[in-house]
Protein backbone atom coordinates (compact mmCIF):
# COMPACT_ATOMS: atom_id res chain seq x y z
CA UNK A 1 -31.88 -16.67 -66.02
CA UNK A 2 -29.63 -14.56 -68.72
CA UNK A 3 -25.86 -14.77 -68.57
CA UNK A 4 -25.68 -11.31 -66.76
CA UNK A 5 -27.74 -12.10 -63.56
CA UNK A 6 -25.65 -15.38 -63.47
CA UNK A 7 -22.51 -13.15 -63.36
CA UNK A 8 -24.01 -10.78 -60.76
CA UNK A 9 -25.33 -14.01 -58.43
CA UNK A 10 -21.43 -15.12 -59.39
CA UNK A 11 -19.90 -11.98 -58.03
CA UNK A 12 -22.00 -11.89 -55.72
CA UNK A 13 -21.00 -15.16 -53.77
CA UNK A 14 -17.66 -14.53 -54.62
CA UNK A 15 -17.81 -11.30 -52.43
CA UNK A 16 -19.46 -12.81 -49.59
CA UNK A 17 -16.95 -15.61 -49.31
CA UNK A 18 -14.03 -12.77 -49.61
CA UNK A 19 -15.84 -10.73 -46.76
CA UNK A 20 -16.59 -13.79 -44.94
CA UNK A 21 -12.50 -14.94 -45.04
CA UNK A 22 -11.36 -12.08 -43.77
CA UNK A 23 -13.93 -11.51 -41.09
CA UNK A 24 -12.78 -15.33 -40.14
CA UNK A 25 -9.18 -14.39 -40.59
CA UNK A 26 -9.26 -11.22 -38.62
CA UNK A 27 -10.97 -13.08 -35.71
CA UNK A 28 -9.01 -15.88 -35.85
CA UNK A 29 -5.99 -14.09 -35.59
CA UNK A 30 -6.95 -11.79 -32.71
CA UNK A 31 -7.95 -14.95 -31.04
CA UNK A 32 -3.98 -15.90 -31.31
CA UNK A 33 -3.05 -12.62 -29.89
CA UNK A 34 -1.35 -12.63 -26.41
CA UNK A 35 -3.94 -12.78 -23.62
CA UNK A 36 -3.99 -9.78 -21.18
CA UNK A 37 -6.38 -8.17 -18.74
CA UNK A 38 -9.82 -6.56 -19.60
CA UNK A 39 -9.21 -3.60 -21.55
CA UNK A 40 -11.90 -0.25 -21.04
CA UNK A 41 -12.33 2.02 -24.02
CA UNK A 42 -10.13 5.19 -23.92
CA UNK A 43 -7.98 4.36 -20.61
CA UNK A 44 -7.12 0.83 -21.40
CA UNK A 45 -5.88 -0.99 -18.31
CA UNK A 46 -4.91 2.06 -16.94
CA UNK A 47 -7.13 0.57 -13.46
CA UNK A 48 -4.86 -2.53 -13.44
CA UNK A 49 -0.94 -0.42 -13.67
CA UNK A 50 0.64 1.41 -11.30
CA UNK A 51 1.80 4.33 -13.24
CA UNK A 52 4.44 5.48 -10.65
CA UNK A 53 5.81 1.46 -10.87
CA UNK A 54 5.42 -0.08 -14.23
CA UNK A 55 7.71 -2.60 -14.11
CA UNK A 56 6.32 -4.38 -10.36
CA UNK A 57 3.01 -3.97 -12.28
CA UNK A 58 3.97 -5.98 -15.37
CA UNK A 59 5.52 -8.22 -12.79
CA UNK A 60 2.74 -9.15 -11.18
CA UNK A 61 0.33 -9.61 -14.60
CA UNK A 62 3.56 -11.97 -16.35
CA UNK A 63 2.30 -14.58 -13.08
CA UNK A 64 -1.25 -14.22 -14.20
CA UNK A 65 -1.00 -14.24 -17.67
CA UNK A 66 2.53 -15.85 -18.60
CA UNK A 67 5.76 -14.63 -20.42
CA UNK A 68 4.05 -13.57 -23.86
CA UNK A 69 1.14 -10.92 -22.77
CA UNK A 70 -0.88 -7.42 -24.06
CA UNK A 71 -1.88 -4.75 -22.20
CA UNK A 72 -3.24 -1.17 -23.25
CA UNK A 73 -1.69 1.99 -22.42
CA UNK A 74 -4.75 4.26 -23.09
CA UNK A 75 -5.27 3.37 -26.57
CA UNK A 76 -1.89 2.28 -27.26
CA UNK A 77 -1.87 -1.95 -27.71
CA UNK A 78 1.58 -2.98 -26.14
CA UNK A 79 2.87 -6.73 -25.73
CA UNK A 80 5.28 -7.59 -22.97
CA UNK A 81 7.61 -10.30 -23.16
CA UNK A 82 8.85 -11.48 -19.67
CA UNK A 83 11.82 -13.41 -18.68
CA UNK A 84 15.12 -14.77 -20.78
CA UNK A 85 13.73 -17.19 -22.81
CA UNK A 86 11.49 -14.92 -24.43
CA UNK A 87 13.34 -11.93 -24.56
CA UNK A 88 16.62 -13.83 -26.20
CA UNK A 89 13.87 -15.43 -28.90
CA UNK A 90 12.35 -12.20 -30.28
CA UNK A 91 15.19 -10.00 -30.03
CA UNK A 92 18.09 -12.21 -30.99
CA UNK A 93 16.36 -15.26 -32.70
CA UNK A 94 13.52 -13.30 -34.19
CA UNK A 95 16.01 -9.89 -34.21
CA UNK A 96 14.84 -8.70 -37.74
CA UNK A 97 10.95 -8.90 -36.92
CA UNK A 98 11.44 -7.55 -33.56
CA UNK A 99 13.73 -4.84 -35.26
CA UNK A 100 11.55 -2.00 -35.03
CA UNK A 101 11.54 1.09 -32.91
CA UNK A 102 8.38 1.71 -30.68
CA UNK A 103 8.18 4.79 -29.52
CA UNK A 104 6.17 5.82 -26.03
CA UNK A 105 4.42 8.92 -26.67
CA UNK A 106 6.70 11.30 -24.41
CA UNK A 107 9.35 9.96 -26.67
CA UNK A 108 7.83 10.65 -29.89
CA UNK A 109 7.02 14.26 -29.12
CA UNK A 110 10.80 14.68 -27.54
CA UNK A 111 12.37 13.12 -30.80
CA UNK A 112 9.94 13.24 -33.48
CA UNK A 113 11.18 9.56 -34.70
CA UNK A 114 14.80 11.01 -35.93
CA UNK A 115 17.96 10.35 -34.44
CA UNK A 116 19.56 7.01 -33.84
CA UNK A 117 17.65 6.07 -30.73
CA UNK A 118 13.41 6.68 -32.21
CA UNK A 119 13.96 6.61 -35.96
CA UNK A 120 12.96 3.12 -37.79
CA UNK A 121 13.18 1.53 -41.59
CA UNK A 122 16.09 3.08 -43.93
CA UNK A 123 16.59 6.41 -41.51
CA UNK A 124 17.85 4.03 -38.54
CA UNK A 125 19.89 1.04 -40.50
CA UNK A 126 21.88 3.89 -42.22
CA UNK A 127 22.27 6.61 -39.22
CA UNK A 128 23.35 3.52 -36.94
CA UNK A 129 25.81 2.30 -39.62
CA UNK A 130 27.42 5.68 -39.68
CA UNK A 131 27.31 5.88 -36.10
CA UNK A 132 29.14 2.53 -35.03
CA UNK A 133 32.01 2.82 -38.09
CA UNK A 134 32.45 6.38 -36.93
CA UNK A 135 32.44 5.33 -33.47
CA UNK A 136 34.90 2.47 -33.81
CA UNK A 137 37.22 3.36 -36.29
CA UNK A 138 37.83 6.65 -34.33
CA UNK A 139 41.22 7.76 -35.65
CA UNK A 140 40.28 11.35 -36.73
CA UNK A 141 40.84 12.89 -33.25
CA UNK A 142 43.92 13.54 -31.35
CA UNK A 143 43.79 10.82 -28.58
CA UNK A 144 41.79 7.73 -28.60
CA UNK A 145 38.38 7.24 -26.75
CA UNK A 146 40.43 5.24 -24.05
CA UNK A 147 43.05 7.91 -23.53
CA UNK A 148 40.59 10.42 -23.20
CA UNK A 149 38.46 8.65 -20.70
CA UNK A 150 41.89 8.37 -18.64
CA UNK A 151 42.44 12.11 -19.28
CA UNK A 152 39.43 13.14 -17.95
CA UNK A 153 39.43 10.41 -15.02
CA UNK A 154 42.58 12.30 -14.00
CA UNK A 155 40.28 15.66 -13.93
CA UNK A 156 37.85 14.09 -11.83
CA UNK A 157 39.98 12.80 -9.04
CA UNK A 158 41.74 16.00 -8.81
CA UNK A 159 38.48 17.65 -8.74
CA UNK A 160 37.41 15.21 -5.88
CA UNK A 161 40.80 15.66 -3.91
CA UNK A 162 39.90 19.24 -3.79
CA UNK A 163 36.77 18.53 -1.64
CA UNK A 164 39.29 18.04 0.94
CA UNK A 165 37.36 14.98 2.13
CA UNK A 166 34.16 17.45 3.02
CA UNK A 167 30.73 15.46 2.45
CA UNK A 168 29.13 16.71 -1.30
CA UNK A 169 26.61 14.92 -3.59
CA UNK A 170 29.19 13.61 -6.34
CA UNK A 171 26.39 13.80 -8.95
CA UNK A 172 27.24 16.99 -10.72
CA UNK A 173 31.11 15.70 -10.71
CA UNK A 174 30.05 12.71 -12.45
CA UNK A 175 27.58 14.02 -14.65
CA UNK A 176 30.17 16.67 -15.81
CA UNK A 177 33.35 13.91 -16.35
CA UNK A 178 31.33 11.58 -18.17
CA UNK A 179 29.13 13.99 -20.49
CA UNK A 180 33.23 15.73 -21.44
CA UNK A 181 33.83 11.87 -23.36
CA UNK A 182 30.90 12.28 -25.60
CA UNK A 183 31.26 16.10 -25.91
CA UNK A 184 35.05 15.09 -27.10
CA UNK A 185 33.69 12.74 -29.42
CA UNK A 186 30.52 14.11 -30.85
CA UNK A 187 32.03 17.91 -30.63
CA UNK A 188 35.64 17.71 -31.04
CA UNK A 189 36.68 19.14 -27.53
CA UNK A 190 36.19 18.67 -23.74
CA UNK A 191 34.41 21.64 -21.63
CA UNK A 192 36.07 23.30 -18.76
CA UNK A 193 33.88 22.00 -15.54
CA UNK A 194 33.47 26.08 -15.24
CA UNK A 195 32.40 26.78 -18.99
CA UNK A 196 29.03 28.66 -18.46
CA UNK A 197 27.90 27.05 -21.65
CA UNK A 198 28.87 23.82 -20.51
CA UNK A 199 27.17 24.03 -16.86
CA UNK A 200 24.00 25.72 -18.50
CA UNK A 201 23.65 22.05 -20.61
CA UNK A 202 24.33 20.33 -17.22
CA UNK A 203 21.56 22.16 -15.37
CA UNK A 204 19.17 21.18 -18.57
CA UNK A 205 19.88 17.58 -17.99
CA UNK A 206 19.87 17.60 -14.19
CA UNK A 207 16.22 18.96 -14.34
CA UNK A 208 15.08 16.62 -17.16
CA UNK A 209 16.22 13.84 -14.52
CA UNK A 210 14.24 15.13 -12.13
CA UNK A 211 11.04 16.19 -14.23
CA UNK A 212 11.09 12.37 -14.83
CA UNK A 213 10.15 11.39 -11.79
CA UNK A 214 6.55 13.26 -11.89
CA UNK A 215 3.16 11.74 -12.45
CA UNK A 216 2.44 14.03 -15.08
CA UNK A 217 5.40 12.21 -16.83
CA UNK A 218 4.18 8.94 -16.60
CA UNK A 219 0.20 9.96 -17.47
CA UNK A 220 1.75 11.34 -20.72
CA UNK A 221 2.36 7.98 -22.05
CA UNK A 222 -1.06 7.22 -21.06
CA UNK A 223 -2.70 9.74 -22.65
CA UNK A 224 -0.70 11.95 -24.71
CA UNK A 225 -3.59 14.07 -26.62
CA UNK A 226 -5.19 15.25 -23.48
CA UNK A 227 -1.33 15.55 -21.47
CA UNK A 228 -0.10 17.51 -24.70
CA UNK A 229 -2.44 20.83 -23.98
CA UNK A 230 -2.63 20.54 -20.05
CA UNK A 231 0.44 22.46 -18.11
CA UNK A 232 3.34 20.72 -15.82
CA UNK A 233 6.59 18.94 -15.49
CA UNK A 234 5.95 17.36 -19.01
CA UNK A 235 5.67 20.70 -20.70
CA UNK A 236 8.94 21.85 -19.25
CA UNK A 237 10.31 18.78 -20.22
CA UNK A 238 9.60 18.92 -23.49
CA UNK A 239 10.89 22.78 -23.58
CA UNK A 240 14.28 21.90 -21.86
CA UNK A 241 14.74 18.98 -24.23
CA UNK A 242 14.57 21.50 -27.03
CA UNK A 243 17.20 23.57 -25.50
CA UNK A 244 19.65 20.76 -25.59
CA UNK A 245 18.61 20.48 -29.22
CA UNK A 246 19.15 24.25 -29.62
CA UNK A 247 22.73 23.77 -28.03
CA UNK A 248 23.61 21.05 -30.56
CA UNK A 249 22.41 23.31 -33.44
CA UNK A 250 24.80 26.38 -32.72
CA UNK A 251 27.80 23.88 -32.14
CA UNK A 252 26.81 22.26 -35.72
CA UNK A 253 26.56 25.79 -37.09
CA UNK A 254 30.08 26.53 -35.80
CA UNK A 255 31.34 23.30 -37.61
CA UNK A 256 30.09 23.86 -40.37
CA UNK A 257 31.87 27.25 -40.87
CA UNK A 258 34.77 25.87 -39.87
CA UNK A 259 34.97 22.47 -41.33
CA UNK A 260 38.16 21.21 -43.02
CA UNK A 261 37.02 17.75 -44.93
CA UNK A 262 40.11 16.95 -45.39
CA UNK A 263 40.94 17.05 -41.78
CA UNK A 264 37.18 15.83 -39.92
CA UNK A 265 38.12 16.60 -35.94
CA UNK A 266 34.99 14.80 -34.54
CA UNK A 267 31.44 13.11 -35.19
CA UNK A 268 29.73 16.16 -36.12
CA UNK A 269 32.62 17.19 -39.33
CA UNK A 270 31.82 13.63 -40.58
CA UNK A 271 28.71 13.91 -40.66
CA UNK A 272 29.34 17.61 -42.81
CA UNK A 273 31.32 15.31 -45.12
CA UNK A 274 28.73 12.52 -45.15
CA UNK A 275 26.29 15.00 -45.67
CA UNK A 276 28.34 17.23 -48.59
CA UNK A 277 28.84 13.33 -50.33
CA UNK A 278 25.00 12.89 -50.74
CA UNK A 279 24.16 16.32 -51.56
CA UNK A 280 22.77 14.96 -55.18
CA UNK A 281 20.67 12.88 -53.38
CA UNK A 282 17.17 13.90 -52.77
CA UNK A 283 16.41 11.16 -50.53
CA UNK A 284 19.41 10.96 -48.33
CA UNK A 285 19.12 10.61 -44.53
CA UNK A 286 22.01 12.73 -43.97
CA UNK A 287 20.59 16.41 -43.18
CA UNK A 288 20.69 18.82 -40.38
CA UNK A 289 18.01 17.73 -38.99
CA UNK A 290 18.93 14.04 -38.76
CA UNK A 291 22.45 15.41 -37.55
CA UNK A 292 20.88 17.48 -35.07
CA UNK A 293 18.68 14.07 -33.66
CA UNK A 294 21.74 12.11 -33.96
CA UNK A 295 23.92 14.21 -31.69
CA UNK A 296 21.34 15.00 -29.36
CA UNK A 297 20.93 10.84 -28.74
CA UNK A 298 24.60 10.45 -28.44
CA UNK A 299 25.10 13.33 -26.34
CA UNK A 300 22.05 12.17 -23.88
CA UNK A 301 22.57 8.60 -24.20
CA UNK A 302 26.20 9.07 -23.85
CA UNK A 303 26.05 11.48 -20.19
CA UNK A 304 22.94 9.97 -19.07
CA UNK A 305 23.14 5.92 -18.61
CA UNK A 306 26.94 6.07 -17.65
CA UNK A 307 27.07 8.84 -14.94
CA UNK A 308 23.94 7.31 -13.37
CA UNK A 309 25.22 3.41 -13.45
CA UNK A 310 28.51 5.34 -11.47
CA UNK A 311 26.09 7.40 -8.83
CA UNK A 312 24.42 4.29 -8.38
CA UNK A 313 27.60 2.33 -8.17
CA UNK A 314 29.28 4.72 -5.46
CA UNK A 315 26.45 4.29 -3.49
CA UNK A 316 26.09 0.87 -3.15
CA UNK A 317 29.83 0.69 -2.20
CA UNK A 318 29.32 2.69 0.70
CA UNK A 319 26.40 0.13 1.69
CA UNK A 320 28.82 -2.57 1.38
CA UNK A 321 32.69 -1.18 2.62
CA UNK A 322 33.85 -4.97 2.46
CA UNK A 323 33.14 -5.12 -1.29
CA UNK A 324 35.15 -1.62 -1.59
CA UNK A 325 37.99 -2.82 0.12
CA UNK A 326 38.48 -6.07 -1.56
CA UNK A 327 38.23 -3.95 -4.89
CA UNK A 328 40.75 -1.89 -3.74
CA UNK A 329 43.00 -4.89 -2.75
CA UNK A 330 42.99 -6.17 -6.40
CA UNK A 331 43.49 -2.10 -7.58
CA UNK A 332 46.52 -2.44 -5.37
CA UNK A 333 47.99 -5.26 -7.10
CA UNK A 334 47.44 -5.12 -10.71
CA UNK A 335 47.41 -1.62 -11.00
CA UNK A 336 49.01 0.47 -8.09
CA UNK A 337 48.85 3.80 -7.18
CA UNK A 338 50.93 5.70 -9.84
CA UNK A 339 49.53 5.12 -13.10
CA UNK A 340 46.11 5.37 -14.53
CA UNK A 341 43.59 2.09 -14.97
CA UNK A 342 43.42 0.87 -18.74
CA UNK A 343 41.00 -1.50 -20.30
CA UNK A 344 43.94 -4.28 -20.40
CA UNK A 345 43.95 -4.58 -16.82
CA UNK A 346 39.99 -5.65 -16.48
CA UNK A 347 41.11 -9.83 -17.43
CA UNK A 348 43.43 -9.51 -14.66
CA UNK A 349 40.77 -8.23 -12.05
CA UNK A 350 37.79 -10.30 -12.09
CA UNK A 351 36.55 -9.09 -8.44
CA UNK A 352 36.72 -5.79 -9.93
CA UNK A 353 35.11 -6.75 -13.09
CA UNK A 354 32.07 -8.73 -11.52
CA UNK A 355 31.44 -5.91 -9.36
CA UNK A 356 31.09 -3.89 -12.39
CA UNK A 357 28.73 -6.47 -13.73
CA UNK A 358 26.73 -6.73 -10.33
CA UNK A 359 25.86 -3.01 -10.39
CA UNK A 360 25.15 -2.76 -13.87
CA UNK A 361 22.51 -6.16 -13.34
CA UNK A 362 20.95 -4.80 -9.96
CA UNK A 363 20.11 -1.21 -10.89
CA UNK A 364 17.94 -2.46 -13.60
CA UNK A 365 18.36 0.95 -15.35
CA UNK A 366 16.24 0.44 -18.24
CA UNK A 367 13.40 -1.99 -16.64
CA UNK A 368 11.29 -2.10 -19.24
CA UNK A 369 13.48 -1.86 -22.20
CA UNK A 370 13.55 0.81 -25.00
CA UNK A 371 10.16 -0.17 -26.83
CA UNK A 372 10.80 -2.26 -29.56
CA UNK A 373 7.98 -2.97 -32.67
CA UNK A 374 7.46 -5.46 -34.67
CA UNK A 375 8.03 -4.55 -38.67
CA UNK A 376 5.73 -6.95 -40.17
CA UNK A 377 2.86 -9.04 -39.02
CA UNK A 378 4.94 -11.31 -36.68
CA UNK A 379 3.86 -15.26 -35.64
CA UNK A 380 5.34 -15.70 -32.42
CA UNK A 381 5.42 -19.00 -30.39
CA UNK A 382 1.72 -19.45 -30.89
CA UNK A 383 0.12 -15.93 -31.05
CA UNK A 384 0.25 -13.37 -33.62
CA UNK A 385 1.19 -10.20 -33.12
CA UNK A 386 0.36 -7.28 -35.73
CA UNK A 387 3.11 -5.52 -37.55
CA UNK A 388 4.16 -2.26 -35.64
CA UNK A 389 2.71 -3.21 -32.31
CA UNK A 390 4.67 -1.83 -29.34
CA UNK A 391 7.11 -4.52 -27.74
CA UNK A 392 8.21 -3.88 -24.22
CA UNK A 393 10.94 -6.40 -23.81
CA UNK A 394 11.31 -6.25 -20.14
CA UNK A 395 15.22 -6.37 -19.41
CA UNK A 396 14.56 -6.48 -15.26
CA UNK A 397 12.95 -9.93 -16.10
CA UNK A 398 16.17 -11.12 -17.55
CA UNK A 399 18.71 -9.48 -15.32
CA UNK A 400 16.48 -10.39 -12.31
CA UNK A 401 16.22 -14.21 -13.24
CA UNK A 402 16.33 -16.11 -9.97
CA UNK A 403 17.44 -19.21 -12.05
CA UNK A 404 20.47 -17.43 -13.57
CA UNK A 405 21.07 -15.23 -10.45
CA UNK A 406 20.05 -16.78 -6.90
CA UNK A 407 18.59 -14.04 -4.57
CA UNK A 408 18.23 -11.58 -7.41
CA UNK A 409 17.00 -8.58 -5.03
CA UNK A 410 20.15 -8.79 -3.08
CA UNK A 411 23.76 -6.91 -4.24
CA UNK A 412 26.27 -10.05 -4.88
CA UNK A 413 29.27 -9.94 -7.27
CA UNK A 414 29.11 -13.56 -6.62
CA UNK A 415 26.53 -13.62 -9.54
CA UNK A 416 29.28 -13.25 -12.07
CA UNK A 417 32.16 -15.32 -10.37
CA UNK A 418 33.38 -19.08 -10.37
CA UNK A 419 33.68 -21.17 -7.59
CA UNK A 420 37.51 -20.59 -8.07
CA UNK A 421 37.24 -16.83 -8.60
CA UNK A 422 37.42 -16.30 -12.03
CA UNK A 423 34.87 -14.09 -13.87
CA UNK A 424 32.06 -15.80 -14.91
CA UNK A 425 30.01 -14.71 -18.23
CA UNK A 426 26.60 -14.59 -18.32
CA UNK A 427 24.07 -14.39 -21.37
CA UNK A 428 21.47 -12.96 -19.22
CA UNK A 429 23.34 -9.96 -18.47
CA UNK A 430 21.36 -7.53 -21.28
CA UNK A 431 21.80 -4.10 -19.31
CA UNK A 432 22.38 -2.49 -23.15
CA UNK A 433 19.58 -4.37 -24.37
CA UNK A 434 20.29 -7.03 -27.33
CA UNK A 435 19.90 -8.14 -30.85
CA UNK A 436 19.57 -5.45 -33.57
CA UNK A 437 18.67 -2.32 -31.52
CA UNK A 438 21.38 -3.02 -28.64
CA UNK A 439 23.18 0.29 -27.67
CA UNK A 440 25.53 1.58 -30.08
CA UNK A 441 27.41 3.20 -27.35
CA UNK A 442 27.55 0.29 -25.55
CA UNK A 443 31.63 -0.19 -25.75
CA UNK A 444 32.13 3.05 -24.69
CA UNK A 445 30.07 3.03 -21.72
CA UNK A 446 31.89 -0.17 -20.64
CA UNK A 447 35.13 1.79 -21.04
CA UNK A 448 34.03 5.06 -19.05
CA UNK A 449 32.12 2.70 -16.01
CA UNK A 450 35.50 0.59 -15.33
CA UNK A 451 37.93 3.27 -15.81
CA UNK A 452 36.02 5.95 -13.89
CA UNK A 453 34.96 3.89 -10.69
CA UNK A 454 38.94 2.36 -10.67
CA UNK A 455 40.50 5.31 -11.17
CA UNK A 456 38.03 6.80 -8.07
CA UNK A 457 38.79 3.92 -5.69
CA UNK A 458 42.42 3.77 -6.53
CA UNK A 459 42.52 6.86 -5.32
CA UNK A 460 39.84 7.34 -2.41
CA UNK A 461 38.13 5.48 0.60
CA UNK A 462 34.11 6.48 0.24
CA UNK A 463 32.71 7.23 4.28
CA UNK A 464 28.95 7.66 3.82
CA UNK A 465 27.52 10.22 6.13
CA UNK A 466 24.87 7.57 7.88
CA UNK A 467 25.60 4.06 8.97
CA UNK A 468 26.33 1.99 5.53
CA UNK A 469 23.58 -0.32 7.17
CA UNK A 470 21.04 2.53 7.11
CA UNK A 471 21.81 3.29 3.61
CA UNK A 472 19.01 2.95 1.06
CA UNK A 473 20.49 1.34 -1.92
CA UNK A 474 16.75 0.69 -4.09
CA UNK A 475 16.19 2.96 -6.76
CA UNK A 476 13.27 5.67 -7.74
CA UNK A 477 11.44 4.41 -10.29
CA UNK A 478 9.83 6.09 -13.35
CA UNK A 479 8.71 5.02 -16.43
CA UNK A 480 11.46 5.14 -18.61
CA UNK A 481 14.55 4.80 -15.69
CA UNK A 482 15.89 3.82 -12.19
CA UNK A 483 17.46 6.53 -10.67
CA UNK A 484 19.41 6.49 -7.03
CA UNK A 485 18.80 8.17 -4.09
CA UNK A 486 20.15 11.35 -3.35
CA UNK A 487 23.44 11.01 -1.16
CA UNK A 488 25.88 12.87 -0.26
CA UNK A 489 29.75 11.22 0.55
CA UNK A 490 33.57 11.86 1.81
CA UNK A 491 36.40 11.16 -0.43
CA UNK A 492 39.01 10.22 2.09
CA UNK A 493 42.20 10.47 0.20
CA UNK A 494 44.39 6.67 0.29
């Protein structure tokens, strides 16, 4: 044999043993993937989920097939990681692999991976920096984010008081207090609760709440190629969210013909001056369009989670009147009647504080987590899991524990109080999520929740139009959220 067909019978074998590796490497580790149910082509385990309850599904598959498992959503590979243990391990002890944004379909077409909340690699490390040093070291405005939460607290019970203790759904009233903190941050000023601009943007994200709730909504994620050209509640969802976007462009627009650097009046003029700073740089992240993304997250995020944590809130008071009054006992004595609740006073009322706690841990708003991926092939415990699968860290698993919190289904401040009645801390209490993606707003939501349910029962006794035993206090789930009941209450004036 001549030296070139012993190089080509050389090559040769050397090939084989390369293809053979990896076709032994590739099956080895899909072998250590997560187990999961039987997956069909194109719908994925669409037969085994309850669309309209995602969560109770994944519930019920974690006893079958453990804490670390995959399922398909249509095509899409996701794994679910259920309870504490595993949840604190990947997102706090494993918080850099685990990093990643994963973004559900609906999601993806909403916010085209820019912004804070969708965006991943370089984009999201520098957009959140800017966001929390902007967000913390808040000096530029007139009042601090504290004093304007009191501010518009005031607003708000005056608004109430002029119900003149008639029955009303305190939604809107909540909605529009709570979305005037961001709106003072992110656009410099406060609305007027009768600004037609203002209550047009309202209207937007009352029927995006409600769009949620549809089918169509939840089949998106499902299948998002055939949802995309077929008409319904998704399709106005997606054309309402790009309103909102449209609103945040003409406010930017206005800034940026009336920006002063030297004298930045909220988030959106730093930004400008962030912006104007890289303009040499051809691959910043600072441009319109990530300023755009950016504001539209804080502005949703911001209005959003809060004002539904306090609808939520109100209404399980008026379920449980005994838990309302003992609040209001502790109101009476640290703070009074005449002045206006602060953050200091929180340490001195720790009934008041683990109620706070207990409503943010029962509504489970965020059940399944925002999606998380993984940013490089990942070993975890003993599977492997793919770089940029989809992670669905399931927060109702930890917030739910029955170890951590005994009866989990049933409203109890208890869950966050010592035996001698001092506030008790909890490491499973992850409403914001945790780890390296955990809400950037999540100080300020703290802020607005105390202040604005304290401030409400300082003021007011809730009566409930039904008998608080008949009142429904479990949540309509969707996908992405748990939102209350409609209700409709009294304010009766203290």
């Amino acid at each position: 044999m001549d030296l070139l067909g012993t190089t080509t019978i050389f090559l040769l074998v050397c090939i084989s043993c390369l293809l053979l590796f990896t076709t032994w490497r590739s099956t080895s580790q899909k072998q250590q993937q997560p187990p999961g149910p039987t997956t069909l082509p194109i719908v994925g385990n669409i037969l085994q989920l309850n669309p309209w309850n995602l969560p109770e599904s994944l519930k019920k598959l974690s006893k079958k097939y453990g804490s670390v498992f995959t399922i398909c959503l249509g095509p899409q590979k996701v794994v679910v990681l259920y309870g504490y243990d595993v949840v604190k391990e990947a997102l706090i002890d494993q918080g850099d692999n685990f990093s990643g944004r994963g973004n559900l379909p609906l999601t993806d077409r909403l916010f085209q991976g820019t912004g804070i909340v969708t965006s991943n690699g370089e984009t999201w490390k520098q957009l959140r920096r800017f966001a929390l040093t902007t967000l913390r070291d808040f000096g530029m405005g007139r009042k601090s984010i504290e004093e304007r939460i009191q501010e518009e607290a005031h607003f708000l019970v005056e608004r109430i008081r002029n119900t003149h203790e008639r029955p009303f759904n305190p939604a809107q009233f909540l909605v529009h207090a709570v979305s005037n903190i961001i709106c003072s941050i992110v656009f410099g000023d406060r609305f007027d609760y009768e600004d037609k601009k203002f209550l047009t943007l309202i209207d937007l994200l009352d029927k995006n709440d409600e769009l949620q709730k549809s089918i169509q909504i939840q089949l998106y994620n499902f299948f998002p190629t055939i949802m995309e050209y077929l008409p319904g509640p998704h399709q106005k969802l997606i054309q309402s969210t790009e309103k909102v976007n449209e609103f945040t462009l003409e406010i930017i627009a206005e800034h940026q013909q009336t920006l002063d650097p030297a004298c930045p009046r909220d988030f959106i003029d730093a930004f400008l001056n962030k912006m104007e700073q890289e303009k040499g740089n051809g691959h910043s992240e600072f441009t319109t369009e990530t300023l755009s993304r950016t504001t539209l997250d804080l502005f949703l995020a911001g209005t959003g989670t809060t004002s539904i944590t306090l609808r939520h809130g109100l209404l399980i008071l008026q379920k449980y009147p005994e838990i309302a009054e003992r609040m209001q006992k502790e109101i009476d004595c640290v703070i009074g009647r005449d002045r206006s609740p602060c953050m200091a006073d929180r340490s001195q009322m720790p009934y008041t504080d683990a109620v706070v706690h207990e409503i943010q841990r029962f509504i489970d708003f965020l059940p399944l987590n925002v999606p998380r991926s993984v940013i490089k092939d990942t070993k975890f415990r003993d599977y492997f899991i793919p770089k940029d699968t989809m992670i669905f860290p399931m927060l109702s698993s930890v917030l739910h524990d029955s170890k951590e919190f005994p009866n989990p289904e049933k409203f109890d401040p208890g869950h966050f109080l010592n035996a001698n009645g001092t506030f008790r801390k909890s490491d499973y209490f992850m409403p914001f999520s945790a780890g390296k993606r955990i809400c950037a707003g999540e100080g300020l939501a703290r802020m607005e929740i105390f202040i604005f349910l304290t401030a409400i029962l300082q003021n007011f006794t809730l009566k409930p139009t039904v008998h608080h035993k008949d009142i429904d206090i479990s949540p309509i789930v969707s996908t992405l959220a748990n939102i209350p009941r409609p209700y409709e209450v009294s304010f009766l004036p203290r």
